[in-house]
PDB file of N, CA and C in Angstrom:
ATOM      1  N   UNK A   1      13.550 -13.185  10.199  1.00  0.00           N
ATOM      2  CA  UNK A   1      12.533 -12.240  10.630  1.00  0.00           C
ATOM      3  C   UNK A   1      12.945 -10.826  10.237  1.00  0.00           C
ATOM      4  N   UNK A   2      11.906  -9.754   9.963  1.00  0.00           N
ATOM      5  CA  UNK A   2      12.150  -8.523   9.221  1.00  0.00           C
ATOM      6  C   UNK A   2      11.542  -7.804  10.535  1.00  0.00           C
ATOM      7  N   UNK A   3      11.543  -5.922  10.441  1.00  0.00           N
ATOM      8  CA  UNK A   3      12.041  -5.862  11.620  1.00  0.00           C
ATOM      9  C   UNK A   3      10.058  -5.384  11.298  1.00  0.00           C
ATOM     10  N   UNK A   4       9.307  -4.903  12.330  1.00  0.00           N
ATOM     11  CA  UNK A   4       8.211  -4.803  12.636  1.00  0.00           C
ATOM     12  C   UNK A   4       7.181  -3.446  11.806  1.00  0.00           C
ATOM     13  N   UNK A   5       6.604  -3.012  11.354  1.00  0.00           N
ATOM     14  CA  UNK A   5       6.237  -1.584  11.196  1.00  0.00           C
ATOM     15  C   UNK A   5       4.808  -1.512  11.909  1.00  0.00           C
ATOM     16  N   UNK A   6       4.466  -0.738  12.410  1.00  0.00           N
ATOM     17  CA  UNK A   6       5.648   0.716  12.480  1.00  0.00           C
ATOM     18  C   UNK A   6       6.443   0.071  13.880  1.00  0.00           C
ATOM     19  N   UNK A   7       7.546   0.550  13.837  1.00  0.00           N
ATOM     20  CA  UNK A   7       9.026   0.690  14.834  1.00  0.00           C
ATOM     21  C   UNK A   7       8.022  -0.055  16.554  1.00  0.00           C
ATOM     22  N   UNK A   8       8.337  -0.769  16.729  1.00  0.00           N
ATOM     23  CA  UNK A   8       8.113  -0.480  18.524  1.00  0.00           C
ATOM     24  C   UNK A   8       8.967  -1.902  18.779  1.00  0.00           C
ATOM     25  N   UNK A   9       8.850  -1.739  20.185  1.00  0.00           N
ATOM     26  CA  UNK A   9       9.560  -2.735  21.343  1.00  0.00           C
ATOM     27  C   UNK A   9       8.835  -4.167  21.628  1.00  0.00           C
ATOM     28  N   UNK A  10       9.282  -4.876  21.447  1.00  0.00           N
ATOM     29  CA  UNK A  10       8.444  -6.270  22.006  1.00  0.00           C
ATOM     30  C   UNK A  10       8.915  -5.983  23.097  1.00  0.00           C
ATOM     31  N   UNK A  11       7.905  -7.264  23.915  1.00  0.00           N
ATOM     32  CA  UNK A  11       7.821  -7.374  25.440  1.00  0.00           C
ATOM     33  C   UNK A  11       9.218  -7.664  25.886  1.00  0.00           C
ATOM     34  N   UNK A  12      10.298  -8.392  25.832  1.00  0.00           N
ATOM     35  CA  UNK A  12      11.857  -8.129  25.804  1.00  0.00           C
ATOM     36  C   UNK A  12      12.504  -7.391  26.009  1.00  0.00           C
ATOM     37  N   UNK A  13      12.423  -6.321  25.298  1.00  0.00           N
ATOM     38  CA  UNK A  13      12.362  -4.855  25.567  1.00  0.00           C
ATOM     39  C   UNK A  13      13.756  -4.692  24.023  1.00  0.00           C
ATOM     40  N   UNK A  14      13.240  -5.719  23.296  1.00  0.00           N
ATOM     41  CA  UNK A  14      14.355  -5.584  22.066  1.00  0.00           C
ATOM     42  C   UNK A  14      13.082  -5.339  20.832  1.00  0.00           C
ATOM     43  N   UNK A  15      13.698  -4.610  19.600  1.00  0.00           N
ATOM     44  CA  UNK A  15      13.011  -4.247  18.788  1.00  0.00           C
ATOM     45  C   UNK A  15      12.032  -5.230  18.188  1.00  0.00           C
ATOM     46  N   UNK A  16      10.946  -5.239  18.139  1.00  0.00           N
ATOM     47  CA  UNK A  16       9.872  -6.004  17.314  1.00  0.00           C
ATOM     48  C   UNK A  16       9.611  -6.452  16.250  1.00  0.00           C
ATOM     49  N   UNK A  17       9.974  -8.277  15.744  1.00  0.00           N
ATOM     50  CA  UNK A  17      10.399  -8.602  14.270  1.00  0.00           C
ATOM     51  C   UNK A  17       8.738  -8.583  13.763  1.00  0.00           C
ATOM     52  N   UNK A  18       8.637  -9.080  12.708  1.00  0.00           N
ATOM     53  CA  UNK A  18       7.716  -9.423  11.780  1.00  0.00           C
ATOM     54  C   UNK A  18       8.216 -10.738  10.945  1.00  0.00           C
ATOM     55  N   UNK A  19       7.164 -11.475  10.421  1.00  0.00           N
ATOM     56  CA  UNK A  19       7.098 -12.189   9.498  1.00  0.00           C
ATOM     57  C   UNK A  19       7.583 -11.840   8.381  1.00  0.00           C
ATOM     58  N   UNK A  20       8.169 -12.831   7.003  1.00  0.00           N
ATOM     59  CA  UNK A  20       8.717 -11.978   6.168  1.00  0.00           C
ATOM     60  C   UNK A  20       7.168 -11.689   5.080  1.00  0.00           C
ATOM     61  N   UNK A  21       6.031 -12.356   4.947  1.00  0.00           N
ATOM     62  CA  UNK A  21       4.916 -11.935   4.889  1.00  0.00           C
ATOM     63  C   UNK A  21       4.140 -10.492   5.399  1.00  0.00           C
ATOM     64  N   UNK A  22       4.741 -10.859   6.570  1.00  0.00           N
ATOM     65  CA  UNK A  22       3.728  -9.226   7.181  1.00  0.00           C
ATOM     66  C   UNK A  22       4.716  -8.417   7.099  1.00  0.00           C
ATOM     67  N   UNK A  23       5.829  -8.214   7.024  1.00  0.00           N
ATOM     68  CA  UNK A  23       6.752  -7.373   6.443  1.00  0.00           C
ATOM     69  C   UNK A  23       6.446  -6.741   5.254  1.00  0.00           C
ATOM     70  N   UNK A  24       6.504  -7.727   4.039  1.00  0.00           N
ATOM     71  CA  UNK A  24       5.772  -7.211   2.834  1.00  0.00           C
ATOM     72  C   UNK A  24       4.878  -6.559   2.814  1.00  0.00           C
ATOM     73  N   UNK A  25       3.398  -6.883   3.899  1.00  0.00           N
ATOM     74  CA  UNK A  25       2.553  -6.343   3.509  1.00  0.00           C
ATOM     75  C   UNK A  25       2.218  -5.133   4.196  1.00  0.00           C
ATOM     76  N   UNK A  26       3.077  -4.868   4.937  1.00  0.00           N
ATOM     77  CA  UNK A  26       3.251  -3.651   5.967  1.00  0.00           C
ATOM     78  C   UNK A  26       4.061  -2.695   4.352  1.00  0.00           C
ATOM     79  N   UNK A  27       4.844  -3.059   3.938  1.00  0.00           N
ATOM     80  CA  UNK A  27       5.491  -1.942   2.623  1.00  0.00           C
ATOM     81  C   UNK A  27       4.329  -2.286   1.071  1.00  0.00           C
ATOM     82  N   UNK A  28       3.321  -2.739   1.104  1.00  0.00           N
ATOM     83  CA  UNK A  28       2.696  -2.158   0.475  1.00  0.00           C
ATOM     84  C   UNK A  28       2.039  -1.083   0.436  1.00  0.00           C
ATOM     85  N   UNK A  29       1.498  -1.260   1.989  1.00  0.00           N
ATOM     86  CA  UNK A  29       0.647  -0.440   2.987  1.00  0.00           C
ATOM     87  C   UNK A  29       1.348   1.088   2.753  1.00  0.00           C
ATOM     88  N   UNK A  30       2.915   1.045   3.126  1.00  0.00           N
ATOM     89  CA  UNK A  30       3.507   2.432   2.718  1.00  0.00           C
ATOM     90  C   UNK A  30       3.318   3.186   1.784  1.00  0.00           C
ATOM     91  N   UNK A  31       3.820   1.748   1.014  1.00  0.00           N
ATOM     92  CA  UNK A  31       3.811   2.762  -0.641  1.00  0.00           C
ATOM     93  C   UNK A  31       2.417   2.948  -1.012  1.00  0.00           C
ATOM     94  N   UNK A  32       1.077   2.471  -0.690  1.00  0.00           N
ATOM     95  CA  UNK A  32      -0.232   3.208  -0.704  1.00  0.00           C
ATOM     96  C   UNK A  32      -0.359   4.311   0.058  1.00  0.00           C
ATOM     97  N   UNK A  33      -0.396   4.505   1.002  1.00  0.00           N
ATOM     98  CA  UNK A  33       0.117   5.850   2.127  1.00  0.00           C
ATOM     99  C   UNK A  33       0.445   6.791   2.117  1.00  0.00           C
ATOM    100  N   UNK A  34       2.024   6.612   1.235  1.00  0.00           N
ATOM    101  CA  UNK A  34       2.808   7.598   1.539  1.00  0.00           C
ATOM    102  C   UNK A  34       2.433   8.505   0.214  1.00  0.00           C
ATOM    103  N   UNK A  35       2.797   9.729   0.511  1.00  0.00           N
ATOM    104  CA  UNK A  35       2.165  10.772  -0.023  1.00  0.00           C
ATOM    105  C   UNK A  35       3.446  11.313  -0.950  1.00  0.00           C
ATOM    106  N   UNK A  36       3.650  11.111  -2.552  1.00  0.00           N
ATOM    107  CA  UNK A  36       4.573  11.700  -3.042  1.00  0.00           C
ATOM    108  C   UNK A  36       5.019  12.934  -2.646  1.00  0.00           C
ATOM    109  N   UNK A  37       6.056  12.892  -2.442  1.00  0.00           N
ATOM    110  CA  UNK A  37       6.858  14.132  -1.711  1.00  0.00           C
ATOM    111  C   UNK A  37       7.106  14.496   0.031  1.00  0.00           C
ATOM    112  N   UNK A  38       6.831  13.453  -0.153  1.00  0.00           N
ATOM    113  CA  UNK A  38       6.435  13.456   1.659  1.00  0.00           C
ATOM    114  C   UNK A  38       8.014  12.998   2.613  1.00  0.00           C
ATOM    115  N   UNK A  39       8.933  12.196   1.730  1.00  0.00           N
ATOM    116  CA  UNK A  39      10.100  11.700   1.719  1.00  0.00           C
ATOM    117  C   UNK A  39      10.898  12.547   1.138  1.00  0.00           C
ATOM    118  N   UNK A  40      11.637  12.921   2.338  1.00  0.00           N
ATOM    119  CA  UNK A  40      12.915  13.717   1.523  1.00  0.00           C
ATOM    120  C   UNK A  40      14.267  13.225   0.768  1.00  0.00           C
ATOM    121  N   UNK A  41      14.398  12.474   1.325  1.00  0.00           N
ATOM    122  CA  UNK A  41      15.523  11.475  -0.173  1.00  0.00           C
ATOM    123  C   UNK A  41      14.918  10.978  -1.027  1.00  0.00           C
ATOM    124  N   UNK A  42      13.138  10.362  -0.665  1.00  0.00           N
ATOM    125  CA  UNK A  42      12.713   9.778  -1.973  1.00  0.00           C
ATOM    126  C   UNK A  42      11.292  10.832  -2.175  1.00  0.00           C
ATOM    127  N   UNK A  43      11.672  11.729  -2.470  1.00  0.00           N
ATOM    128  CA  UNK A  43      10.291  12.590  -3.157  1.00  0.00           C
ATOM    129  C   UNK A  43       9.190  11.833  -4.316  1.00  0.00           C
ATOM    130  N   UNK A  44       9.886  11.066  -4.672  1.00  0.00           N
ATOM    131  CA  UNK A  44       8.850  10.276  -5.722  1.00  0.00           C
ATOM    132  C   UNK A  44       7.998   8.984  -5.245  1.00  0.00           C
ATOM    133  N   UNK A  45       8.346   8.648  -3.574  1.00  0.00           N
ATOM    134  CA  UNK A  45       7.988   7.854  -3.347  1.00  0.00           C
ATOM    135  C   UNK A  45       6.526   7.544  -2.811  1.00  0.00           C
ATOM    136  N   UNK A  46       5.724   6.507  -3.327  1.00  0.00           N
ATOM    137  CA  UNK A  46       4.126   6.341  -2.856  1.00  0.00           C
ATOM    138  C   UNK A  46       3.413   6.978  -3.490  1.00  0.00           C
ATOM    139  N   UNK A  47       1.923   6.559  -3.709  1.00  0.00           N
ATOM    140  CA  UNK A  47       1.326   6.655  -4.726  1.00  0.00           C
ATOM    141  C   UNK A  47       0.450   7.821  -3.735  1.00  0.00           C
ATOM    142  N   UNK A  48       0.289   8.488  -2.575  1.00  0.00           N
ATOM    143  CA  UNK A  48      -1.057   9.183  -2.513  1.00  0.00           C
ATOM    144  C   UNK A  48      -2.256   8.968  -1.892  1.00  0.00           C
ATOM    145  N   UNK A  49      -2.699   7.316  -1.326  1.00  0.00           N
ATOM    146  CA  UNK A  49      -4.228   6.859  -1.415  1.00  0.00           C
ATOM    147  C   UNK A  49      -4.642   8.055  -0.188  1.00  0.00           C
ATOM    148  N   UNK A  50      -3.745   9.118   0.565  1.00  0.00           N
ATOM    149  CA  UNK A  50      -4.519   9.777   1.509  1.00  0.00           C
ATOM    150  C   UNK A  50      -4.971  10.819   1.153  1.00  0.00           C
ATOM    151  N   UNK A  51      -3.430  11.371  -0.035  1.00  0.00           N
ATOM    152  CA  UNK A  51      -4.313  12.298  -0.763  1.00  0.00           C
ATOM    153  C   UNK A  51      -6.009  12.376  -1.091  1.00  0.00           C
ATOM    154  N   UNK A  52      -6.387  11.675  -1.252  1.00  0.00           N
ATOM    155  CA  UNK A  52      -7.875  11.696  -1.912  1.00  0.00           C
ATOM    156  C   UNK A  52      -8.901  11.119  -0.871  1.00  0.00           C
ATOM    157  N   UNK A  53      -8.599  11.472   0.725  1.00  0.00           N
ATOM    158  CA  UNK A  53      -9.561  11.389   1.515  1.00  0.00           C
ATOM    159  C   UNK A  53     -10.851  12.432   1.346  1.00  0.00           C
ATOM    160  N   UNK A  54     -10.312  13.245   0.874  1.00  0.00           N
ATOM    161  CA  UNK A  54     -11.060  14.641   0.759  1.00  0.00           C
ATOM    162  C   UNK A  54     -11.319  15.489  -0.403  1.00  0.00           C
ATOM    163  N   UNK A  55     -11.327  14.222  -1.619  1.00  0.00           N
ATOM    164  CA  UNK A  55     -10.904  14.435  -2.619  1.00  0.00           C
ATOM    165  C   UNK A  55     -12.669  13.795  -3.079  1.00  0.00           C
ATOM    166  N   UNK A  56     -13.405  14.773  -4.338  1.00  0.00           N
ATOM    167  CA  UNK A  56     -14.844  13.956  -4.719  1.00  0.00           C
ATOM    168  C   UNK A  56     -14.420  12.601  -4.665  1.00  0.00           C
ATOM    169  N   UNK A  57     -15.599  11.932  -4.635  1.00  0.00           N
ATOM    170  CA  UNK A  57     -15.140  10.604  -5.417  1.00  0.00           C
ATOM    171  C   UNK A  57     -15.983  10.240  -6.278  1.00  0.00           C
ATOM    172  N   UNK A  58     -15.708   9.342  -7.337  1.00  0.00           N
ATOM    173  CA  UNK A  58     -15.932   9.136  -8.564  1.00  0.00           C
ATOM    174  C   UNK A  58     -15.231   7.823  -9.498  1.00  0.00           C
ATOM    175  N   UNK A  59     -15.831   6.990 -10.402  1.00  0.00           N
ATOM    176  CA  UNK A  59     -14.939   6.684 -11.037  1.00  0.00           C
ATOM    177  C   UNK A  59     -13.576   6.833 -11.904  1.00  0.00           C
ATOM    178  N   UNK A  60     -13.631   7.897 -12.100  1.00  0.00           N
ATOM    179  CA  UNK A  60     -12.556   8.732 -12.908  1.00  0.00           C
ATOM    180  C   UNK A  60     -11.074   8.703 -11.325  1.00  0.00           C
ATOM    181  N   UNK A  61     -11.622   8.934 -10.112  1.00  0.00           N
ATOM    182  CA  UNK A  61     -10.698   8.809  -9.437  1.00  0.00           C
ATOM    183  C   UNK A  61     -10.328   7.700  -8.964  1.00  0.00           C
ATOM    184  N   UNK A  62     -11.240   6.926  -9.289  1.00  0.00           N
ATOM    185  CA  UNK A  62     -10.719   5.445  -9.004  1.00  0.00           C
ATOM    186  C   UNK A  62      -9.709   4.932  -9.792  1.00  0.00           C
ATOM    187  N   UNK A  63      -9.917   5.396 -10.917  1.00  0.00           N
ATOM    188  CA  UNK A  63      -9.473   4.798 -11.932  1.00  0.00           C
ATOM    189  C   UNK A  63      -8.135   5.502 -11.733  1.00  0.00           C
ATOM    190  N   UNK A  64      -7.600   6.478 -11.692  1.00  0.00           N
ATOM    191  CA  UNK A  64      -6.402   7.117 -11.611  1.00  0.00           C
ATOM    192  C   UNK A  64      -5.682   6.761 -10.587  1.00  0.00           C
ATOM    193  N   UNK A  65      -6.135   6.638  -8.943  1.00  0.00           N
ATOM    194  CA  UNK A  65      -5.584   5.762  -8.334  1.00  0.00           C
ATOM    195  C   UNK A  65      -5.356   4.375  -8.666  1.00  0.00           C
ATOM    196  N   UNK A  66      -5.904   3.936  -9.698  1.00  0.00           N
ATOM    197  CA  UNK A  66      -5.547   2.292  -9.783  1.00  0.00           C
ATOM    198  C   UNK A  66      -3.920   2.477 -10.405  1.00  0.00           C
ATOM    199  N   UNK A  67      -3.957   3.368 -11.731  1.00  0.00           N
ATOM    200  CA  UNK A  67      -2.880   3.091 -12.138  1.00  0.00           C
ATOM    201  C   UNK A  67      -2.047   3.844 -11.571  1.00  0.00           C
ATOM    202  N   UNK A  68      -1.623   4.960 -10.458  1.00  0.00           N
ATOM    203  CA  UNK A  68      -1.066   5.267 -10.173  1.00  0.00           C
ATOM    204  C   UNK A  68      -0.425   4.513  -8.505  1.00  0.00           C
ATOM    205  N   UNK A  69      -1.505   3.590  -7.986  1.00  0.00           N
ATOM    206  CA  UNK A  69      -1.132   2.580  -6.813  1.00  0.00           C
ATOM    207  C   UNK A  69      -0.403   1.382  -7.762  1.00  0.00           C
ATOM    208  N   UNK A  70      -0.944   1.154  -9.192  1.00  0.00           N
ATOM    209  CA  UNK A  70       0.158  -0.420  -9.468  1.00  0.00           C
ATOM    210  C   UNK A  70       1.119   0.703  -9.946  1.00  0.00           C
ATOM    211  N   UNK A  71       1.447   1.381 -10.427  1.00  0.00           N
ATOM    212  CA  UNK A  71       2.784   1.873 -11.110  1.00  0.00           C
ATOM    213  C   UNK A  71       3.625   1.907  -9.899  1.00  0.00           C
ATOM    214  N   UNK A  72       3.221   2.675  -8.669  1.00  0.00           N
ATOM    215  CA  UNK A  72       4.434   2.733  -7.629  1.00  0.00           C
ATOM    216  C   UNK A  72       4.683   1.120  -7.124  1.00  0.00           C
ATOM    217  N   UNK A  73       3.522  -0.059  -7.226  1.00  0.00           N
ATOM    218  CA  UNK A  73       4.143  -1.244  -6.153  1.00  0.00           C
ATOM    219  C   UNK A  73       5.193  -1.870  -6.939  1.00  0.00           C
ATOM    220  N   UNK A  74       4.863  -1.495  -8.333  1.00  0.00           N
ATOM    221  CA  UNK A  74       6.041  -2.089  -9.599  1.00  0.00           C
ATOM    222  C   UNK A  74       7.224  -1.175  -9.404  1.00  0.00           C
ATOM    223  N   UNK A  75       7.293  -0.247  -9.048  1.00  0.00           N
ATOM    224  CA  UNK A  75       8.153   0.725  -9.163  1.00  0.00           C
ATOM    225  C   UNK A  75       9.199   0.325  -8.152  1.00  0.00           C
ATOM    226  N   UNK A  76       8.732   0.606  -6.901  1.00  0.00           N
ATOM    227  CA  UNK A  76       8.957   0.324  -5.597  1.00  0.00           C
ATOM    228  C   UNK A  76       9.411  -1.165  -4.961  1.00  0.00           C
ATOM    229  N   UNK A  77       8.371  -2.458  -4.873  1.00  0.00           N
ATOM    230  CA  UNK A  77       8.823  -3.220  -4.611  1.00  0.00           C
ATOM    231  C   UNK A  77       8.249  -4.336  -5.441  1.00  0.00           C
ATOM    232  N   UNK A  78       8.544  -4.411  -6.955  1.00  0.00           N
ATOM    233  CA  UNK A  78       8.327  -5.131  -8.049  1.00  0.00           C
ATOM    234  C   UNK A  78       9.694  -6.007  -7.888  1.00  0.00           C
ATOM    235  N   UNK A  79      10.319  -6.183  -7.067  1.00  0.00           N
ATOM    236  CA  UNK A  79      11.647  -7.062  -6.920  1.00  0.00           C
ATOM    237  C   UNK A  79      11.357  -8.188  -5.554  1.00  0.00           C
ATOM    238  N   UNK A  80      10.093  -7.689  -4.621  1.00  0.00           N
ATOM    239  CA  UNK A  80       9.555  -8.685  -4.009  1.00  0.00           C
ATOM    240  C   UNK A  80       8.293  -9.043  -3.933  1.00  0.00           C
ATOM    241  N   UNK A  81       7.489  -8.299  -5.219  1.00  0.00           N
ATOM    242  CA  UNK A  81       6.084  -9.225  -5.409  1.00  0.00           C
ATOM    243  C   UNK A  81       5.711  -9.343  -6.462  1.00  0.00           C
ATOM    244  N   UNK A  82       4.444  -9.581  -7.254  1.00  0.00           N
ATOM    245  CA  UNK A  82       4.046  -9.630  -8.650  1.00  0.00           C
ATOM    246  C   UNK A  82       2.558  -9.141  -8.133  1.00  0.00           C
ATOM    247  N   UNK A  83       2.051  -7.606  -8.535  1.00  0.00           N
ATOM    248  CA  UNK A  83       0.773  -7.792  -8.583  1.00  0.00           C
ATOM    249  C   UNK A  83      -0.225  -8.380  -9.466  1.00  0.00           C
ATOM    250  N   UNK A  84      -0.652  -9.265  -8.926  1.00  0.00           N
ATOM    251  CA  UNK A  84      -1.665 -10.078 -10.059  1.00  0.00           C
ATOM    252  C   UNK A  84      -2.879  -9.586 -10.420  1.00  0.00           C
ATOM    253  N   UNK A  85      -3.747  -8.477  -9.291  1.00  0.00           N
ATOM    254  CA  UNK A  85      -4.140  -7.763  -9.601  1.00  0.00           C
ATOM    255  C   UNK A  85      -4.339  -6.646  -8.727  1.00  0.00           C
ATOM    256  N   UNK A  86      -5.084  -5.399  -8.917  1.00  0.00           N
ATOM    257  CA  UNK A  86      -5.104  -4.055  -8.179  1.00  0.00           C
ATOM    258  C   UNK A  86      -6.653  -3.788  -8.604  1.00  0.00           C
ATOM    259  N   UNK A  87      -7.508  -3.501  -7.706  1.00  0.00           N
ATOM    260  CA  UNK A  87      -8.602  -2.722  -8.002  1.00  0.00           C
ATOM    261  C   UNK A  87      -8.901  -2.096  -7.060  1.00  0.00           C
ATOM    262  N   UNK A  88      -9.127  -0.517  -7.763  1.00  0.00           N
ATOM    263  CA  UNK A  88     -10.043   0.516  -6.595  1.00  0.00           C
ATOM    264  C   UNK A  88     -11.608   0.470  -7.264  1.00  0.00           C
ATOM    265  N   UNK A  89     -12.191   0.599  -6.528  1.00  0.00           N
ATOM    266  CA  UNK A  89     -14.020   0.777  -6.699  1.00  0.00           C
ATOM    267  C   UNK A  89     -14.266   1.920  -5.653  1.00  0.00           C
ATOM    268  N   UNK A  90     -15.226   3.008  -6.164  1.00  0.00           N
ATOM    269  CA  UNK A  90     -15.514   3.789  -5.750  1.00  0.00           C
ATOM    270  C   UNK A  90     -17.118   3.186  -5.281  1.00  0.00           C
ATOM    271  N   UNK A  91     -17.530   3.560  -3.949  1.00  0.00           N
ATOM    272  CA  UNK A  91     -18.859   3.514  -3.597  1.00  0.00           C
ATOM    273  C   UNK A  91     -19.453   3.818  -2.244  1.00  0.00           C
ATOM    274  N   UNK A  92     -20.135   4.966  -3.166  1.00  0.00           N
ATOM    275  CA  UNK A  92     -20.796   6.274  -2.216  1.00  0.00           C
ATOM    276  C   UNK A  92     -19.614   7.256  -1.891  1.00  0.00           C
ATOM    277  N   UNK A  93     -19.290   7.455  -0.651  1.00  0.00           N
ATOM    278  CA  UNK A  93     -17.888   8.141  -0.355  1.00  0.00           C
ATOM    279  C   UNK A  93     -16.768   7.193   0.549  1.00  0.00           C
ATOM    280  N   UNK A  94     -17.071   6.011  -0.156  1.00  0.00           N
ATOM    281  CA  UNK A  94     -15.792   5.153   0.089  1.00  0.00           C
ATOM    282  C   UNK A  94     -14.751   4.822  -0.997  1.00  0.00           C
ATOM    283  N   UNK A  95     -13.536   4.560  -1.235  1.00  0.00           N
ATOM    284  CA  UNK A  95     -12.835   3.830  -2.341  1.00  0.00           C
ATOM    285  C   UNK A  95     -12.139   2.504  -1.474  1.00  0.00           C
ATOM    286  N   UNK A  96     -12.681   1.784  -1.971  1.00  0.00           N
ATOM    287  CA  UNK A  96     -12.160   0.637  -1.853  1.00  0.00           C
ATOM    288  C   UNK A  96     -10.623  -0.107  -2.899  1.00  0.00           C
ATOM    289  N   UNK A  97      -9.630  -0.524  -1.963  1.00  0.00           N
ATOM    290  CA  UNK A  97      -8.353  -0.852  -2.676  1.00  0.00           C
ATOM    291  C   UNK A  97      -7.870  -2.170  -2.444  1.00  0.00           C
ATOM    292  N   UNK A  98      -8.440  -2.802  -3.102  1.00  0.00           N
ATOM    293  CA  UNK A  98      -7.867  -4.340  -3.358  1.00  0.00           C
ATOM    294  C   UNK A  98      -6.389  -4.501  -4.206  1.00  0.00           C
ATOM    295  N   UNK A  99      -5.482  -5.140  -3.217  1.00  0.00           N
ATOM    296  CA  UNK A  99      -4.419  -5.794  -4.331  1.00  0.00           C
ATOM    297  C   UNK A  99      -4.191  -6.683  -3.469  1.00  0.00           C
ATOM    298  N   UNK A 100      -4.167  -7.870  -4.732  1.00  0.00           N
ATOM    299  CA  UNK A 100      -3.799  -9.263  -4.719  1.00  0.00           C
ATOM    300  C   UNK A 100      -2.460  -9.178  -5.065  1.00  0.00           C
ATOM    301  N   UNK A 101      -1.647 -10.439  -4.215  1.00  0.00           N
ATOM    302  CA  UNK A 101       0.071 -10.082  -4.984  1.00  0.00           C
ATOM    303  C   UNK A 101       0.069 -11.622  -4.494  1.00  0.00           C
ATOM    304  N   UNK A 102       1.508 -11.759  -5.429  1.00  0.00           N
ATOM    305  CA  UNK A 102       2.707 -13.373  -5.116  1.00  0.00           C
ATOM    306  C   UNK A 102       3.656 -12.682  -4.805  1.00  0.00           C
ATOM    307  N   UNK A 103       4.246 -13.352  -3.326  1.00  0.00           N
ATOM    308  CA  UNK A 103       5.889 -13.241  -2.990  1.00  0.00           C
ATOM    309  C   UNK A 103       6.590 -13.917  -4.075  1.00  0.00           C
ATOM    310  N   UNK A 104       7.830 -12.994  -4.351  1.00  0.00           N
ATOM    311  CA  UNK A 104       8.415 -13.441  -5.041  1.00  0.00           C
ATOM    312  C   UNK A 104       9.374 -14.454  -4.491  1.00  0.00           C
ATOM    313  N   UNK A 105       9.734 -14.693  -3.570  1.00  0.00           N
ATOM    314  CA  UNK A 105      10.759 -15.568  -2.864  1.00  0.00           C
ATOM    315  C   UNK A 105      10.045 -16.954  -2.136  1.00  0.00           C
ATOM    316  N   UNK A 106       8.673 -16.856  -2.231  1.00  0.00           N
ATOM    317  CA  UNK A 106       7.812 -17.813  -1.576  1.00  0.00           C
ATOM    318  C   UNK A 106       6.650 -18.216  -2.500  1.00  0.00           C
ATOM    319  N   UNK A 107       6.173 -17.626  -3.107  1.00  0.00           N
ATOM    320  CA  UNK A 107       5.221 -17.940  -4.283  1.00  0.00           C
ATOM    321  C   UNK A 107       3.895 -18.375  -3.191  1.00  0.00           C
ATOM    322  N   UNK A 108       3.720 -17.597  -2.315  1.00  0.00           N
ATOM    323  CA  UNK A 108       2.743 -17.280  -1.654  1.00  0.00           C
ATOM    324  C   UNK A 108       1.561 -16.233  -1.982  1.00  0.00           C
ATOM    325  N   UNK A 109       0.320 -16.709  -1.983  1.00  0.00           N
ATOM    326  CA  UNK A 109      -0.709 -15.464  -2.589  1.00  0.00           C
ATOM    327  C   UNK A 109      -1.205 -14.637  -1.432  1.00  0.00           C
ATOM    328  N   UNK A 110      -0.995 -13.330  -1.760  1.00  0.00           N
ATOM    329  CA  UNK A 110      -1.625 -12.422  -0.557  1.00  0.00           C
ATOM    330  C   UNK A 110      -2.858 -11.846  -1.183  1.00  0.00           C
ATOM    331  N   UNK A 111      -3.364 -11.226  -0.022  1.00  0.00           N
ATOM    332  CA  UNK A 111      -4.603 -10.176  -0.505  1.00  0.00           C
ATOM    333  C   UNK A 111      -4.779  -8.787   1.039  1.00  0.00           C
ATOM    334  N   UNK A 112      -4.709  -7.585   0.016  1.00  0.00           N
ATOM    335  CA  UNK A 112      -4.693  -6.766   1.085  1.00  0.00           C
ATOM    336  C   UNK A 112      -5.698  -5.970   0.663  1.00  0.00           C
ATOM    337  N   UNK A 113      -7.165  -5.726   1.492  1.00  0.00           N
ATOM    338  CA  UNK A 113      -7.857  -4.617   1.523  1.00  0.00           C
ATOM    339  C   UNK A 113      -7.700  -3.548   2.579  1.00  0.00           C
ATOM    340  N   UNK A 114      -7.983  -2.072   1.520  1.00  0.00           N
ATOM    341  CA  UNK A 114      -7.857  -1.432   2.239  1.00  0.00           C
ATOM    342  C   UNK A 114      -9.115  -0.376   1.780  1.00  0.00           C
ATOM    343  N   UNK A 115      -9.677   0.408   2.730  1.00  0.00           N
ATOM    344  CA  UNK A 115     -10.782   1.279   2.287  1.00  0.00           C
ATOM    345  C   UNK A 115     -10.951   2.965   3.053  1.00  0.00           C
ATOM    346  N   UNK A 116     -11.401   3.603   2.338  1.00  0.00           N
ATOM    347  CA  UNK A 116     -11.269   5.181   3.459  1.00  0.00           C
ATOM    348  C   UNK A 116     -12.243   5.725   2.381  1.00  0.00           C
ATOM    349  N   UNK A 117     -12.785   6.703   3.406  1.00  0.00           N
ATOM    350  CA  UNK A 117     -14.080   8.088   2.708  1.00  0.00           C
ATOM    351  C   UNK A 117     -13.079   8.587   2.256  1.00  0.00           C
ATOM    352  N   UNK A 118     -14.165   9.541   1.413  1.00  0.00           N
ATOM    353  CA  UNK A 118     -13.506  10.969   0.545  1.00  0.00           C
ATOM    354  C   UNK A 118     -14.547  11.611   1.186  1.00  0.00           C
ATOM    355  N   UNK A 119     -14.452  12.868   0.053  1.00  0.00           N
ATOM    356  CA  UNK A 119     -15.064  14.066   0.858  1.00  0.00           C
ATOM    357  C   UNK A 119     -16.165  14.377   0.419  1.00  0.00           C
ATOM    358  N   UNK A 120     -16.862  13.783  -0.411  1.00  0.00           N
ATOM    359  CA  UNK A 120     -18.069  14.017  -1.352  1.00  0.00           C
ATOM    360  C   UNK A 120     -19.349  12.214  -0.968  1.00  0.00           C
TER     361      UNK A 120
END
């Protein structure tokens, strides 16, 4: 068992595990999230997707988040998954973020959506 995100206490009153599945998919979740520079030992880390809550939206930004969300999950944790695929779709003032992945240690298929407005 991996330990929980975000951080809290199970009912025990000992720290809260996770699955090694929902583990993974809790650090994709990051590295979509986290906002380059936002980490002070890892300034390069995470692609941004909050950046562009408030950001037009458009295809052109979809498209730049696509390759800039697979470059960090390869970057980042390309040693415990394979994205098979990544798509953002822009529509209306939503972007929608699909990635499909395989554990690499389980050869298990995931799928994580995730979606948020922009500002236009």
């Amino acid at each position: 068992m991996d330990v929980a995100f975000p951080y809290r206490v199970d009912a025990r009153g000992r720290t809260a595990s996770a699955a090694y599945a929902d583990h993974v998919r809790d650090m994709v979740e990051l590295v979509l999230f986290t906002s380059p520079g936002e980490r002070v030992n890892r300034p390069d880390f995470g692609c941004g997707l909050l950046d562009l809550v408030f950001a037009g939206n458009s295809p052109e930004v979809a498209a730049t988040l696509e390759a800039t969300a697979q470059a960090a999950l390869q970057r980042w944790l390309g040693d415990l998954l394979t994205v098979e695929s990544l798509t953002v779709t822009a529509d209306e003032a939503t972007l929608h973020v699909r990635v499909a992945y395989v554990l690499m240690a389980t050869g298990e298929n995931h799928t994580l959506t995730v979606s948020g407005g922009t500002g236009s």
